[in-house]
N, C-alpha and C. Protein backbone atom coordinates (compact mmCIF):
# COMPACT_ATOMS: atom_id res chain seq x y z
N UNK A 1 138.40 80.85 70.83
CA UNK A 1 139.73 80.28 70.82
C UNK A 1 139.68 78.95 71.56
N UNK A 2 139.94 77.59 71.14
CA UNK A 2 139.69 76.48 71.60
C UNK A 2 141.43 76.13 72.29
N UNK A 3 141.55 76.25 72.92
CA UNK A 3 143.38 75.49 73.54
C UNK A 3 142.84 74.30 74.84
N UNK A 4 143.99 73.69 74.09
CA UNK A 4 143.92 72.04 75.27
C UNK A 4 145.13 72.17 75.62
N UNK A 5 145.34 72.24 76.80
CA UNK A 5 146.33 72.02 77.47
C UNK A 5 146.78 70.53 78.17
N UNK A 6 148.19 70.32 77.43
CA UNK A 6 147.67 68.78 77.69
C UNK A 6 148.97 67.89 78.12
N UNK A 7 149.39 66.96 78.62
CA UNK A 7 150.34 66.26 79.38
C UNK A 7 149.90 64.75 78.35
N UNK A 8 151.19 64.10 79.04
CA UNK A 8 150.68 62.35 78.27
C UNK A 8 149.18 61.81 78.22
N UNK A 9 148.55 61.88 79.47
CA UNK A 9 147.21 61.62 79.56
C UNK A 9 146.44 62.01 78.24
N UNK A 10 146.75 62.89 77.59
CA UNK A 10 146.07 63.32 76.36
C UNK A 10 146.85 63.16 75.03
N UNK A 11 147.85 62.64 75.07
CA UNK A 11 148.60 62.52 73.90
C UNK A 11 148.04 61.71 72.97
N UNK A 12 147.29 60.67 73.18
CA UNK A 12 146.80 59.75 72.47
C UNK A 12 145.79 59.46 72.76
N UNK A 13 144.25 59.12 71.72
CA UNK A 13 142.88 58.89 71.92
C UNK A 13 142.07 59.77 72.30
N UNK A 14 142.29 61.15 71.97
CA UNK A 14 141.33 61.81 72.01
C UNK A 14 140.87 62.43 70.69
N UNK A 15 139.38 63.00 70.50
CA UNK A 15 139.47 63.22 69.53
C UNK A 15 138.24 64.49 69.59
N UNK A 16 139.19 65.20 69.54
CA UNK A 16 138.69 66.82 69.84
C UNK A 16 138.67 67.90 68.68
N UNK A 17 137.54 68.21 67.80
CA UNK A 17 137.53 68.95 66.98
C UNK A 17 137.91 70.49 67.30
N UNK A 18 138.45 70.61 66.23
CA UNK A 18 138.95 72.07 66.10
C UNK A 18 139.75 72.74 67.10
N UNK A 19 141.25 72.27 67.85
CA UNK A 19 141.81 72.44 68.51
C UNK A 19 142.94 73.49 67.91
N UNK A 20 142.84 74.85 68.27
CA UNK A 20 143.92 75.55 67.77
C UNK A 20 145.49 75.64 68.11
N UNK A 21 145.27 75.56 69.61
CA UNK A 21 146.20 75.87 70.55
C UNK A 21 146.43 74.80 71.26
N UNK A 22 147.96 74.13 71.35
CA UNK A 22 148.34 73.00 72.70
C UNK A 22 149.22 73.88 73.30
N UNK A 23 148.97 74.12 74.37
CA UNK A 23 150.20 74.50 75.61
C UNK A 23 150.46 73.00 76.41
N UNK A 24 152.00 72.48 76.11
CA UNK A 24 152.29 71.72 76.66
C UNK A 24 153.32 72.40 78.42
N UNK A 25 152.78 71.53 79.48
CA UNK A 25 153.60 72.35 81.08
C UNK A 25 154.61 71.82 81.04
N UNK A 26 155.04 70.87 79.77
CA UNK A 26 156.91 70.15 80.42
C UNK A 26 156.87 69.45 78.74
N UNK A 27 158.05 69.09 78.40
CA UNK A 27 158.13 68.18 77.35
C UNK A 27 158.08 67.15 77.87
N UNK A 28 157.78 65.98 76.59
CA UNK A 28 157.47 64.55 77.03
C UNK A 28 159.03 64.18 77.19
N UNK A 29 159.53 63.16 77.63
CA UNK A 29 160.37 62.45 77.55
C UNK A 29 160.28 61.45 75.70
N UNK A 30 159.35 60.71 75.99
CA UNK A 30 158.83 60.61 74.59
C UNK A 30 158.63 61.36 73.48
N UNK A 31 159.82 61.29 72.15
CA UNK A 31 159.55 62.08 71.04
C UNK A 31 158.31 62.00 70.35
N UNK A 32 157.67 60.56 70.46
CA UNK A 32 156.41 60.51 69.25
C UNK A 32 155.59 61.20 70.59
N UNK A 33 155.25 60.93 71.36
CA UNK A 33 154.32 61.92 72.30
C UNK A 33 154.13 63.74 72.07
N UNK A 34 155.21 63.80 72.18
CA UNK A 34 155.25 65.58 71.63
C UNK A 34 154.45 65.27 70.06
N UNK A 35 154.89 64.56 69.04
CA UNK A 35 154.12 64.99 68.20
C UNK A 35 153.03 64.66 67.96
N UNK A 36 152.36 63.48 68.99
CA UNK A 36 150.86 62.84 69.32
C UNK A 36 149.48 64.52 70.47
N UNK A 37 150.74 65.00 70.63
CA UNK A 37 150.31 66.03 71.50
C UNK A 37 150.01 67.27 70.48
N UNK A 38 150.96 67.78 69.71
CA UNK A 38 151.02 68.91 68.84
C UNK A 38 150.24 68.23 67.90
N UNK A 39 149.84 67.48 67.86
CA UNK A 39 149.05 67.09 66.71
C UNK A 39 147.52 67.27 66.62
N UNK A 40 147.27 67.41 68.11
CA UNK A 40 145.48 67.52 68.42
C UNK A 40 145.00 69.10 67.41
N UNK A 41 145.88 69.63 67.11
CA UNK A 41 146.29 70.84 66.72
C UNK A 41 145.94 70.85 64.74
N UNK A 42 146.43 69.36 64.25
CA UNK A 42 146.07 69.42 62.71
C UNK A 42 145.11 68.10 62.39
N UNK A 43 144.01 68.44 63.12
CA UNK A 43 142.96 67.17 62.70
C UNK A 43 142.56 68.03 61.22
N UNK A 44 142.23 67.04 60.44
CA UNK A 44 141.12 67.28 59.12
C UNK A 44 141.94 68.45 57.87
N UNK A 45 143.23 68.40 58.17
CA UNK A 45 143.60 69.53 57.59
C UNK A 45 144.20 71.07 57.76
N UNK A 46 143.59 70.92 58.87
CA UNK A 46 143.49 72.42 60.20
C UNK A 46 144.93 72.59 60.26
N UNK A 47 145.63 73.76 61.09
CA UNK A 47 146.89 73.95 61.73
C UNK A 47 146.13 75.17 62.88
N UNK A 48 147.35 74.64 63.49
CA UNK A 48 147.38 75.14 64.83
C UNK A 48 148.71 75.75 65.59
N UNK A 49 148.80 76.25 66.82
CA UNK A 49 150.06 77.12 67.37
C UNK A 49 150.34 75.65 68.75
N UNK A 50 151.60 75.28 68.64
CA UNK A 50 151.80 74.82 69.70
C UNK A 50 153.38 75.26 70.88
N UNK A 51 152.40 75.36 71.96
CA UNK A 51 153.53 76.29 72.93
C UNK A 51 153.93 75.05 74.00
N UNK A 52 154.94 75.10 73.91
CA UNK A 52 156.02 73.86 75.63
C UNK A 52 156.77 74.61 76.69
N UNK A 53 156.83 74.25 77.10
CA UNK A 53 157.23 74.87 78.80
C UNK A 53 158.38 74.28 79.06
N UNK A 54 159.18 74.08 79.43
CA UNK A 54 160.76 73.55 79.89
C UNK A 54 161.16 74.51 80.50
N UNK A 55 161.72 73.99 81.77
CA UNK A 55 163.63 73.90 82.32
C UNK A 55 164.36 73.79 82.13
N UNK A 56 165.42 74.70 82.72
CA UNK A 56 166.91 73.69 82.28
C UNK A 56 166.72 72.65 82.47
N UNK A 57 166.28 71.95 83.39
CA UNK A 57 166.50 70.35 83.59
C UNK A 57 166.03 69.61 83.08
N UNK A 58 164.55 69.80 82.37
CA UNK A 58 163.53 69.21 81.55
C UNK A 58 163.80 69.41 80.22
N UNK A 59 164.73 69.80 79.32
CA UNK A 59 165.02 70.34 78.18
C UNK A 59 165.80 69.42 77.57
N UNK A 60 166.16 68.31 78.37
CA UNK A 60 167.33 67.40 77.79
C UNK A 60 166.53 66.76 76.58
N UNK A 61 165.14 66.76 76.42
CA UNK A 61 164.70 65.97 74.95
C UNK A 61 164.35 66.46 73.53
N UNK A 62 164.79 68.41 73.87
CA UNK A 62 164.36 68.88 72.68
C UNK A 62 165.36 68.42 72.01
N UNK A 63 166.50 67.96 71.35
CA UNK A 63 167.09 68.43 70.59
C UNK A 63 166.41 66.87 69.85
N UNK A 64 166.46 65.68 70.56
CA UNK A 64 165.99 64.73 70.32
C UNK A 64 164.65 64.79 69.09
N UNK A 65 163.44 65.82 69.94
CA UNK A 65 162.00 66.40 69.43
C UNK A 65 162.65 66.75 67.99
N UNK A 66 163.64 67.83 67.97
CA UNK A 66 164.21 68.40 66.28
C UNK A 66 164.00 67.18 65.40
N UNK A 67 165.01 66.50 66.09
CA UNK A 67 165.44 65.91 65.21
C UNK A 67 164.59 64.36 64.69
N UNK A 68 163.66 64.14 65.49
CA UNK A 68 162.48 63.53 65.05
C UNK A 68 161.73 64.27 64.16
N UNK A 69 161.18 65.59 64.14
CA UNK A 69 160.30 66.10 63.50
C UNK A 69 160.80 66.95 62.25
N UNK A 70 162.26 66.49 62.08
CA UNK A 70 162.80 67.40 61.03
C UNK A 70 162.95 69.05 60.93
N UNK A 71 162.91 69.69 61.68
CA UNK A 71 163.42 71.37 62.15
C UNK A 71 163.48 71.60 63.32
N UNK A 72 163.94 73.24 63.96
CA UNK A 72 164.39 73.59 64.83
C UNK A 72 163.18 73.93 65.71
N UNK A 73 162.82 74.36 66.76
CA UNK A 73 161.79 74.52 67.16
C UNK A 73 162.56 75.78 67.92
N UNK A 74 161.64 77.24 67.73
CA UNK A 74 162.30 78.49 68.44
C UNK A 74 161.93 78.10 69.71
N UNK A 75 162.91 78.71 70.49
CA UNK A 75 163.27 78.60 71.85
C UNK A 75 163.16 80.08 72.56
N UNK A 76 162.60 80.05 73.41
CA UNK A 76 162.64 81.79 74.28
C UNK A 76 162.81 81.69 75.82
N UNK A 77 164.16 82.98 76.16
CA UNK A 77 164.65 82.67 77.67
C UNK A 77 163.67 83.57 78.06
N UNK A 78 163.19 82.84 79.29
CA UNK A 78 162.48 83.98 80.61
C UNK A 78 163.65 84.84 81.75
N UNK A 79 163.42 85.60 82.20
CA UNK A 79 163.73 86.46 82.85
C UNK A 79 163.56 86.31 84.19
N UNK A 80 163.24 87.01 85.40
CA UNK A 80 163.03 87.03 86.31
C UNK A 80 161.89 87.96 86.76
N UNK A 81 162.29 89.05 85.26
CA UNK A 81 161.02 90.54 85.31
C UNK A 81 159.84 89.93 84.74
N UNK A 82 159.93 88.51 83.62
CA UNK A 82 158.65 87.97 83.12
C UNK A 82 157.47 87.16 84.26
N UNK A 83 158.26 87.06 85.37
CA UNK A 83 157.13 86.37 86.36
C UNK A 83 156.87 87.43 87.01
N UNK A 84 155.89 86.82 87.97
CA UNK A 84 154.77 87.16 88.89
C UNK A 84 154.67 86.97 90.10
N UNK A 85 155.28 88.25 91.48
CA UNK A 85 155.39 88.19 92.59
C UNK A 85 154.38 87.71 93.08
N UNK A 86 154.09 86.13 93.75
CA UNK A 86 152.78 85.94 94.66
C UNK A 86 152.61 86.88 95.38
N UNK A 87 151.37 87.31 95.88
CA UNK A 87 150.95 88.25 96.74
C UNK A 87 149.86 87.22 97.85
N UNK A 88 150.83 87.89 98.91
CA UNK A 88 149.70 86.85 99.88
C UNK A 88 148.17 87.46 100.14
N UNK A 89 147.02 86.85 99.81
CA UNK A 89 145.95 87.43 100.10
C UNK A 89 145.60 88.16 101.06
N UNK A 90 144.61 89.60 100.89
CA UNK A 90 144.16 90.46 101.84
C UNK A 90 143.07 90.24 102.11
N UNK A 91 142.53 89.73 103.24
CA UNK A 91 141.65 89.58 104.39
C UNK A 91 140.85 90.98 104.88
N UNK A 92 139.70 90.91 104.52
CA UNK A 92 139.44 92.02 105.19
C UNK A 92 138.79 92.20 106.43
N UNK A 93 139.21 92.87 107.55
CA UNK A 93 138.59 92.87 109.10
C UNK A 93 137.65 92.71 109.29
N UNK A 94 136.45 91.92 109.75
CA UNK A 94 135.19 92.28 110.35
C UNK A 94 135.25 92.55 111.46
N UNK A 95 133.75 93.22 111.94
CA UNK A 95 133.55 93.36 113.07
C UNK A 95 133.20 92.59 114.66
N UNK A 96 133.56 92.40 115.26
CA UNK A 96 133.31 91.09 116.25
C UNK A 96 131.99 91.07 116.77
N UNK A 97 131.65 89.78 116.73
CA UNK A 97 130.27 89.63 117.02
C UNK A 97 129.73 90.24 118.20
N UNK A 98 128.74 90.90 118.61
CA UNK A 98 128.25 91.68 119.88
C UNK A 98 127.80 90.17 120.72
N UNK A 99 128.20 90.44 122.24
CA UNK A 99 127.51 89.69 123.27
C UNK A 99 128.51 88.18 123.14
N UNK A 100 129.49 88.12 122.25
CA UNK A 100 130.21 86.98 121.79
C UNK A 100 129.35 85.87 121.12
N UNK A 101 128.02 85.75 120.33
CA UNK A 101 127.26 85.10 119.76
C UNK A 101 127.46 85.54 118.19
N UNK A 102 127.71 86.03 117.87
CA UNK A 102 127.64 86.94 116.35
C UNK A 102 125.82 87.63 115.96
N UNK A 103 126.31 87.86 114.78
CA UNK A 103 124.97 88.91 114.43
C UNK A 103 124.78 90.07 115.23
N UNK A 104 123.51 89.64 115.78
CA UNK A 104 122.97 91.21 116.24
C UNK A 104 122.80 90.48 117.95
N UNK A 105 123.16 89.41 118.47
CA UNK A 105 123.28 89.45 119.57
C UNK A 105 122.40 88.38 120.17
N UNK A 106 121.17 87.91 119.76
CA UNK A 106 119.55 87.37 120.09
C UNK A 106 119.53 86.07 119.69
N UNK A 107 119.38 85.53 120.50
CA UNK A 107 118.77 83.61 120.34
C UNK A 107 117.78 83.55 119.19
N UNK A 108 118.16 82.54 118.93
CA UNK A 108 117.16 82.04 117.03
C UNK A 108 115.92 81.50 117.91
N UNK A 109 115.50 80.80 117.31
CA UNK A 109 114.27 80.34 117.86
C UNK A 109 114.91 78.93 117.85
N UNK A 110 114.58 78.01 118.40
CA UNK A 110 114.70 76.50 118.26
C UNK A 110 116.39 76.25 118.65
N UNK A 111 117.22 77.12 119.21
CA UNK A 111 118.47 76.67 119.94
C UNK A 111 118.57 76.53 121.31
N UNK A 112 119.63 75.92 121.74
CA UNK A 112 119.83 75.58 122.79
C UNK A 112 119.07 75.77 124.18
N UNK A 113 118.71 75.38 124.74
CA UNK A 113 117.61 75.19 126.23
C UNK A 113 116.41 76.36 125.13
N UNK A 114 115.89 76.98 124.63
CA UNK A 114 114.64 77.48 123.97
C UNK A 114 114.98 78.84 124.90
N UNK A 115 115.91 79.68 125.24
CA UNK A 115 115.73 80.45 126.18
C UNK A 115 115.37 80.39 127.59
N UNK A 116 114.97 79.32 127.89
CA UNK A 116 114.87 79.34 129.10
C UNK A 116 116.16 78.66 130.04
N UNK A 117 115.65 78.98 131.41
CA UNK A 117 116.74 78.85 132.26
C UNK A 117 116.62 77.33 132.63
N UNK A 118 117.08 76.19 131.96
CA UNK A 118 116.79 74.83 132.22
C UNK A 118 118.24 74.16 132.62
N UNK A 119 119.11 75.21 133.59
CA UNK A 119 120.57 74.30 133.65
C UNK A 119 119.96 73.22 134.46
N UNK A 120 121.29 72.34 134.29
CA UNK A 120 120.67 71.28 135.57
C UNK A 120 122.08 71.36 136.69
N UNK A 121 121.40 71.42 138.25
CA UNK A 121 122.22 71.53 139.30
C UNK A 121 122.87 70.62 139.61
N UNK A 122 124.20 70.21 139.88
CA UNK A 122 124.81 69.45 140.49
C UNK A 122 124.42 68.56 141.59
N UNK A 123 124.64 67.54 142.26
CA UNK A 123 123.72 66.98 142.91
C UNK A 123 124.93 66.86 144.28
N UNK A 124 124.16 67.15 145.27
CA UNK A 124 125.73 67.03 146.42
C UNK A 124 125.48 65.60 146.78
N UNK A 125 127.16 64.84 147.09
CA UNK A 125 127.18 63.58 147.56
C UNK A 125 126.71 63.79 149.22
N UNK A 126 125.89 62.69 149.16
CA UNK A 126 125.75 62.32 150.84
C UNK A 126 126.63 63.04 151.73
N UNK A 127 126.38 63.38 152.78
CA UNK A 127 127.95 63.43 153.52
C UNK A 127 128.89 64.43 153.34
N UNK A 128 128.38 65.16 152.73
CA UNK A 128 129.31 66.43 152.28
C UNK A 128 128.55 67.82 152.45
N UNK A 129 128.89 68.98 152.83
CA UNK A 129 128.55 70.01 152.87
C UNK A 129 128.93 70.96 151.64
């Protein structure tokens, strides 16, 4: 199943064989765009299914789209039961690192001072106890 999903950026100059499916995420404002878009859909003869996405608020250009392309285009209301509760991701607990280093507790080879005891002492000022 080949689908392009596609916005203005793709409305024009591409040239993509055998495209069945356009899911458009918004209508164009632009009527010839919608049909530069639904069109990736009948190269060479071919037909294809094309699906649009709208809002109430984004919807102000279908009737415009009709009536450029000569018919009605079916329309379907969503619901509230048709979406999808985000779920915030589950994390799963690990265990805390032993000795507060992680792993199994033990210096790598080649870190910090090599294991040995190389702090360096403070140096007392003159004159001070």
């Amino acid at each position: 199943l080949n689908i392009m999903v596609a916005t203005d950026v793709a409305a024009r100059g591409l040239h993509i064989p055998a495209v069945s499916h356009v899911i458009n995420f918004d209508l164009p404002q632009d009527v010839e765009d919608y049909v530069h878009r639904i069109g990736r859909t009948a190269r060479a003869g071919a037909s294809g299914d094309a699906i649009s996405f709208a809002c109430d608020e984004y919807v102000f250009s279908l009737p415009e789209i009709e009536q450029f392309i000569g018919h009605k285009i079916p329309v379907g209301k969503m619901d509230a039961s048709m979406l999808v509760k985000p779920e915030p991701p589950v994390f799963e607990h690990r265990a805390r690192p032993r000795h507060g280093r992680g792993g199994d507790g033990r210096r790598r080879a080649g870190t910090r001072n090599e294991g040995r005891g190389t702090r360096r002492r403070s140096r007392r000022q003159a004159g001070r106890s």
